[in-house]
C-alpha atoms as a PDB file:
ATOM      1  CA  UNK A   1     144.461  52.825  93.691  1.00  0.00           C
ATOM      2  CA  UNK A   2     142.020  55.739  92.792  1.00  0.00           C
ATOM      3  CA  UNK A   3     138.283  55.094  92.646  1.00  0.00           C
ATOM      4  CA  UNK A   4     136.668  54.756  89.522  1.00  0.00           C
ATOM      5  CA  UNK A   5     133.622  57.659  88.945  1.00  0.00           C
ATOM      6  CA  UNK A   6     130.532  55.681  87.456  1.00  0.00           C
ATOM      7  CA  UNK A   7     128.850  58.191  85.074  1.00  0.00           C
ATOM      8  CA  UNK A   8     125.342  57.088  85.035  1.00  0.00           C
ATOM      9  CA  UNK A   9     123.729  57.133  81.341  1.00  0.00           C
ATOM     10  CA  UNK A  10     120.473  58.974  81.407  1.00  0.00           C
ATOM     11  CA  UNK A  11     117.510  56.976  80.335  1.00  0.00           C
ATOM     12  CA  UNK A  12     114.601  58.259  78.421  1.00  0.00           C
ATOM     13  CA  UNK A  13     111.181  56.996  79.003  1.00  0.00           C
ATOM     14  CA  UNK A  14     108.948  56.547  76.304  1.00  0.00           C
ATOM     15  CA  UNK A  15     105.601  58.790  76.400  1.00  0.00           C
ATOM     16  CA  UNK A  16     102.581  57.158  77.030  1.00  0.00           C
ATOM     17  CA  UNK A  17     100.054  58.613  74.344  1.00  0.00           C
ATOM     18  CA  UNK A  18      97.433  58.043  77.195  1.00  0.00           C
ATOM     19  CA  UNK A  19      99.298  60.987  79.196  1.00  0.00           C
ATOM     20  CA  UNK A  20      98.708  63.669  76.527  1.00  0.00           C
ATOM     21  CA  UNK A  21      95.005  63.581  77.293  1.00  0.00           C
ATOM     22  CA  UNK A  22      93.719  63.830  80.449  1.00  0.00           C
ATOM     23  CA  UNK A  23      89.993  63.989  81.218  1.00  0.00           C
ATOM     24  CA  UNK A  24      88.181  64.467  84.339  1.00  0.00           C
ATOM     25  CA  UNK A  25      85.399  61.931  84.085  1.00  0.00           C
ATOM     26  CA  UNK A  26      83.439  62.772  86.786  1.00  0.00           C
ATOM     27  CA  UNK A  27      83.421  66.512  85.576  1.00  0.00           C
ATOM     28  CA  UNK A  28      82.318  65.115  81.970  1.00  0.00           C
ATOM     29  CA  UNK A  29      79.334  63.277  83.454  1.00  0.00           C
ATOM     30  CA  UNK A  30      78.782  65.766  85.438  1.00  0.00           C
ATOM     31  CA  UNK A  31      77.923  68.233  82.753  1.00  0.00           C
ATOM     32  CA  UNK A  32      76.725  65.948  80.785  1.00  0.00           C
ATOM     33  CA  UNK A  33      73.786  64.710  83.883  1.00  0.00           C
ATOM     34  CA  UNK A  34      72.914  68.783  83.999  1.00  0.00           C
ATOM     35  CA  UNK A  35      72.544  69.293  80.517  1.00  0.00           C
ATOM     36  CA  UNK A  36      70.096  66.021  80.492  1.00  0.00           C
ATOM     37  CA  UNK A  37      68.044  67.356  82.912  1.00  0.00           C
ATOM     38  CA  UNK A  38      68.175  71.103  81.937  1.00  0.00           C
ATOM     39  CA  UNK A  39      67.348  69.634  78.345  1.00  0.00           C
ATOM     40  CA  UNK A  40      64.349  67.461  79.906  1.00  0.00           C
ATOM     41  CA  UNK A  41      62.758  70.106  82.571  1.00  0.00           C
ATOM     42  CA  UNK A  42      62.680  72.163  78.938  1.00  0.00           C
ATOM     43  CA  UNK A  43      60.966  69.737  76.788  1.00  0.00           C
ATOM     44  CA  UNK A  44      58.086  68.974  79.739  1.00  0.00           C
ATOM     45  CA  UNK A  45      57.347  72.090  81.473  1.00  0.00           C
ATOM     46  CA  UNK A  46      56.198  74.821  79.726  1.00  0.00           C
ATOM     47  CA  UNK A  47      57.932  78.216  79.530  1.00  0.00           C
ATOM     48  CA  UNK A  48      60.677  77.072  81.909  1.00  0.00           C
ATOM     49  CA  UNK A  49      63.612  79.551  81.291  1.00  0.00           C
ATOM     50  CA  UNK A  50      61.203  82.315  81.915  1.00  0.00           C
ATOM     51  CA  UNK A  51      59.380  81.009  84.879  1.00  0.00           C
ATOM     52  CA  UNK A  52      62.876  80.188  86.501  1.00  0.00           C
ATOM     53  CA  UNK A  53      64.181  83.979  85.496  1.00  0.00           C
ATOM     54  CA  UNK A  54      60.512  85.760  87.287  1.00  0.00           C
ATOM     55  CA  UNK A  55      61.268  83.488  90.376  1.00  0.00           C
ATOM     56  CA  UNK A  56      64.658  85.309  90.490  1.00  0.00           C
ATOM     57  CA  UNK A  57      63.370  88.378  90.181  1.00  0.00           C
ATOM     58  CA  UNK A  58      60.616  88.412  92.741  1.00  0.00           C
ATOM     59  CA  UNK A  59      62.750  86.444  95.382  1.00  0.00           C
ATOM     60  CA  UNK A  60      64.926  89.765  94.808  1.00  0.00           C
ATOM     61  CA  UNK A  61      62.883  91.072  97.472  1.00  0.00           C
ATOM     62  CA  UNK A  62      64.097  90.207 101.310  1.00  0.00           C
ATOM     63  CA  UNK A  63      60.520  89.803 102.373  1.00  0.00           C
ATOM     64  CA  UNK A  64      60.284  87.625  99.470  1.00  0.00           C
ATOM     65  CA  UNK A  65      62.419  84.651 100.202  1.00  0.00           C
ATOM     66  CA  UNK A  66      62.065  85.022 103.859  1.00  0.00           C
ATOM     67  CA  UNK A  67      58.205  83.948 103.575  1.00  0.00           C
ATOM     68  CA  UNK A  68      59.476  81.448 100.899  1.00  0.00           C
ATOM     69  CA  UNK A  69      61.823  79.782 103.180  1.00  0.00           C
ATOM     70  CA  UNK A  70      59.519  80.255 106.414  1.00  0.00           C
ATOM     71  CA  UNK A  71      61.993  82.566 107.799  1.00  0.00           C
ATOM     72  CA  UNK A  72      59.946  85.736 108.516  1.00  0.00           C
ATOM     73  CA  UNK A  73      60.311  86.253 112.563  1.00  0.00           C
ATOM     74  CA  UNK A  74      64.037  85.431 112.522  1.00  0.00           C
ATOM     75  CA  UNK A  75      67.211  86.705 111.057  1.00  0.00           C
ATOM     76  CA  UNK A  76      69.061  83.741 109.580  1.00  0.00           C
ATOM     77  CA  UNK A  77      72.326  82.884 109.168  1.00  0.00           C
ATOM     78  CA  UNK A  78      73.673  81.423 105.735  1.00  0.00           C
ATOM     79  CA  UNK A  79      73.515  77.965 107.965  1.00  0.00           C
ATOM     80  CA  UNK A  80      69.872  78.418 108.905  1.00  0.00           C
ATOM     81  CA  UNK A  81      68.925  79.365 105.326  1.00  0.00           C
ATOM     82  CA  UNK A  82      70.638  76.317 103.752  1.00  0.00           C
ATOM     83  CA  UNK A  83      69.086  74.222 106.802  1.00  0.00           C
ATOM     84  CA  UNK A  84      65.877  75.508 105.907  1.00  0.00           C
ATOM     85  CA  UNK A  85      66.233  75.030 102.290  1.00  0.00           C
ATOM     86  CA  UNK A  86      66.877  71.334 102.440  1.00  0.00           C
ATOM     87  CA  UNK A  87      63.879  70.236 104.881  1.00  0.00           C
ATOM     88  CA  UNK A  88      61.763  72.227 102.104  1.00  0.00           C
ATOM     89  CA  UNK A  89      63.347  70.847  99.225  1.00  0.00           C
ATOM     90  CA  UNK A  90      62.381  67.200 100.708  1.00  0.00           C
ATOM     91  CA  UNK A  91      59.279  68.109 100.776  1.00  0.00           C
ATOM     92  CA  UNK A  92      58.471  69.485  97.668  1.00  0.00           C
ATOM     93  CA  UNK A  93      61.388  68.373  95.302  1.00  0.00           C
ATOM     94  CA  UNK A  94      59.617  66.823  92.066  1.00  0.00           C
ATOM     95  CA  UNK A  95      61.156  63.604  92.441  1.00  0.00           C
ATOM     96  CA  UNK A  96      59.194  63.285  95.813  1.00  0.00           C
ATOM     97  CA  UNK A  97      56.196  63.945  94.523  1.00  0.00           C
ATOM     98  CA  UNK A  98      56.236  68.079  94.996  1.00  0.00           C
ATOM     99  CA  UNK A  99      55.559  70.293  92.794  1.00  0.00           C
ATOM    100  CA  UNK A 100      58.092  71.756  90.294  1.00  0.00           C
ATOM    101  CA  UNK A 101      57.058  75.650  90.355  1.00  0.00           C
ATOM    102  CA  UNK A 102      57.268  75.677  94.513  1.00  0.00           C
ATOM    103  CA  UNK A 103      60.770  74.005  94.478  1.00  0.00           C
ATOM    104  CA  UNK A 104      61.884  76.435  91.450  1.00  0.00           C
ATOM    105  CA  UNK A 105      60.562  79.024  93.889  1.00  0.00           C
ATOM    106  CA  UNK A 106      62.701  77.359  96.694  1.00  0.00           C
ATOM    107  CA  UNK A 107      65.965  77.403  94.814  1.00  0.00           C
ATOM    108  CA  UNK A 108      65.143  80.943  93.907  1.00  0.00           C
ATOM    109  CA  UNK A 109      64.861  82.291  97.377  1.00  0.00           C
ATOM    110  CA  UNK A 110      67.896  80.134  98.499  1.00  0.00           C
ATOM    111  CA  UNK A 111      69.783  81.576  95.924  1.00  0.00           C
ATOM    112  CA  UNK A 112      68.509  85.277  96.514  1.00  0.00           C
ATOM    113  CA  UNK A 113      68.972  84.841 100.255  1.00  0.00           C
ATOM    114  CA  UNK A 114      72.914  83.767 100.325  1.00  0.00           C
ATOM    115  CA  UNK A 115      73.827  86.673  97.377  1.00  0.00           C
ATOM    116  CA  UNK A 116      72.146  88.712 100.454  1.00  0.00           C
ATOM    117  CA  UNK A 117      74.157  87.241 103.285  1.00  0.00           C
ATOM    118  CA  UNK A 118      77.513  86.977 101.601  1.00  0.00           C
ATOM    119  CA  UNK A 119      76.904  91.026 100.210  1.00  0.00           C
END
C-alpha cells in the first residue's frame, strides 16, 4: 500500500501592532538625560556654549592639555590620558563639589589630547 504525502497547510500569524514600532528605550532616555542637562548647564552658567567652544580652542595646543591633564614630563598613551582624566574629573567634577570651568577645561584637553593620539 503506498504512503500517503501529508501536505502541511501554511499558517499565517497575525501581526502584532506592537512589532511595527520598535524603540530603544535606553537610547530615548539617554538623549533625553543629555538634553536635560545641556538645557540646565545653559540656563545656570553664564555664556556656556562659548566658554565650552574657547576651551576647545586653547586645549588645541599640545602644551595646552598636557599641563591641563598634569602630563608635561611624559608622553602618554591614549590609556594614560583617559587614566589621568578620570582621577581629575573626581576631583573637580561639579557634582563633587569642583568647579565647572576647570572640569569644562578637563573634558577639553581630554578631548584635544585623544583627536591627537588617534591622528
Amino acid at each position: 500500500m503506498p504512503k500517503k504525502i501529508r501536505i502541511r497547510r501554511q499558517t499565517y500569524k497575525r501581526k502584532n501592532p506592537a512589532d511595527f514600532v520598535r524603540v530603544d528605550f535606553g537610547v530615548v532616555v539617554t538623549n533625553l538625560l543629555v538634553d536635560l542637562a545641556l538645557n540646565l548647564a545653559r540656563a545656570f552658567i553664564p555664556d556656556f556654549d562659548a566658554f565650552f567652544r574657547q576651551q576647545m580652542r586653547e586645549q588645541r595646543n599640545p602644551v595646552a592639555w598636557r599641563k591641563t591633564l598634569g602630563l608635561e614630563n611624559e608622553n602618554p598613551t591614549r590609556r594614560r590620558v583617559l587614566e589621568r582624566f578620570r582621577e581629575l574629573a573626581r576631583q573637580h567634577h561639579p557634582d563633587h563639589g569642583g568647579d565647572h570651568r576647570k572640569f569644562v577645561a578637563l573634558v577639553a584637553a581630554r578631548d584635544a589630547a585623544l583627536a591627537e593620539l588617534s591622528a
